[in-house]
Protein backbone atom coordinates (compact mmCIF):
# COMPACT_ATOMS: atom_id res chain seq x y z
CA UNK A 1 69.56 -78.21 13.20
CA UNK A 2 71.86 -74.79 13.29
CA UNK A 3 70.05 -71.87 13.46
CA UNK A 4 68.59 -69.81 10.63
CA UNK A 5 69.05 -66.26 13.34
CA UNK A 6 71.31 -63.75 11.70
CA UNK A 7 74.59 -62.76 13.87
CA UNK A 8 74.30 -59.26 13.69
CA UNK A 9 71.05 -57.05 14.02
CA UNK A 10 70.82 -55.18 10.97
CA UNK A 11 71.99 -51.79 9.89
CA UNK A 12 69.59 -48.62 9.59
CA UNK A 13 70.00 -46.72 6.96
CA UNK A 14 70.32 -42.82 6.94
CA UNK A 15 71.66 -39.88 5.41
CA UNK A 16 73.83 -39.45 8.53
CA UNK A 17 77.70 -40.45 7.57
CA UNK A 18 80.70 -40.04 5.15
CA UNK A 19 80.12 -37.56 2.17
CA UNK A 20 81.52 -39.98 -0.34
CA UNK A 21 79.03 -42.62 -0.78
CA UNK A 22 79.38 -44.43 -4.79
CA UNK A 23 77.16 -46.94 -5.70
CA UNK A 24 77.47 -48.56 -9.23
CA UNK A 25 74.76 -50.92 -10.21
CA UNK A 26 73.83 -52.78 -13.23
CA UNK A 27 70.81 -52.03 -15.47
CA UNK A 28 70.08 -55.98 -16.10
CA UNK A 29 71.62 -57.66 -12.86
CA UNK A 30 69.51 -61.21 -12.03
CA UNK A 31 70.47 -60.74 -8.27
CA UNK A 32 69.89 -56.83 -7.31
CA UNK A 33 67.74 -55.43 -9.37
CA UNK A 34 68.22 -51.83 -10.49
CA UNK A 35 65.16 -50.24 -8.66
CA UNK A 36 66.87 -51.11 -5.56
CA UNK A 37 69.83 -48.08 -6.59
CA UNK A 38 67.76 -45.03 -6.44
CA UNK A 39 66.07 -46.17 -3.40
CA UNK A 40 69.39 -46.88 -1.60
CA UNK A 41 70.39 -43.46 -2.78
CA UNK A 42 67.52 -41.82 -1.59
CA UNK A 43 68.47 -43.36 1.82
CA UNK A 44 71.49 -42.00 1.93
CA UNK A 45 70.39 -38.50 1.27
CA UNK A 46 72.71 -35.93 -0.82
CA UNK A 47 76.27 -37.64 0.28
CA UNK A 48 75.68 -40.46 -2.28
CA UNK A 49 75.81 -40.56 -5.94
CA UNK A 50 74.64 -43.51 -8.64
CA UNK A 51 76.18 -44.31 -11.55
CA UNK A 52 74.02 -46.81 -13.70
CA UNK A 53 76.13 -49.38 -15.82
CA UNK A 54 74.42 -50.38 -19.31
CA UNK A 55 75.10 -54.27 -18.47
CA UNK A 56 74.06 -57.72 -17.27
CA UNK A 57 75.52 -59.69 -14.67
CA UNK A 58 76.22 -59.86 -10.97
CA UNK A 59 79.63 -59.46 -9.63
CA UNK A 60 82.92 -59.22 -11.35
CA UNK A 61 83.26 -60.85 -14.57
């Protein structure tokens, strides 16, 4: 049976890194829902920004 065990440990999340940090999410995406944006951007501190699409979907279309 192969193993279930991810390959790499995971990443922490800070507000330590590049200045330039965009994340664009969807208002109605099935997958990633978008409660999970402002929390991410609260992670990343001030160097991120969120811009909140009006749509459905997940992934290019």
């Amino acid at each position: 049976m192969p193993s279930t065990a991810p390959d790499e440990a995971p990443v922490r999340v800070t507000a330590k890194g590049p200045s330039n940090v965009l994340l664009v999410q969807n208002l109605r995406d099935p997958a990633t829902p978008y409660s999970g944006a402002p929390r991410m951007r609260e992670a990343l501190g001030s160097r991120a920004r969120v811009v909140a699409v009006d749509s459905g979907g997940h992934g290019p279309t």
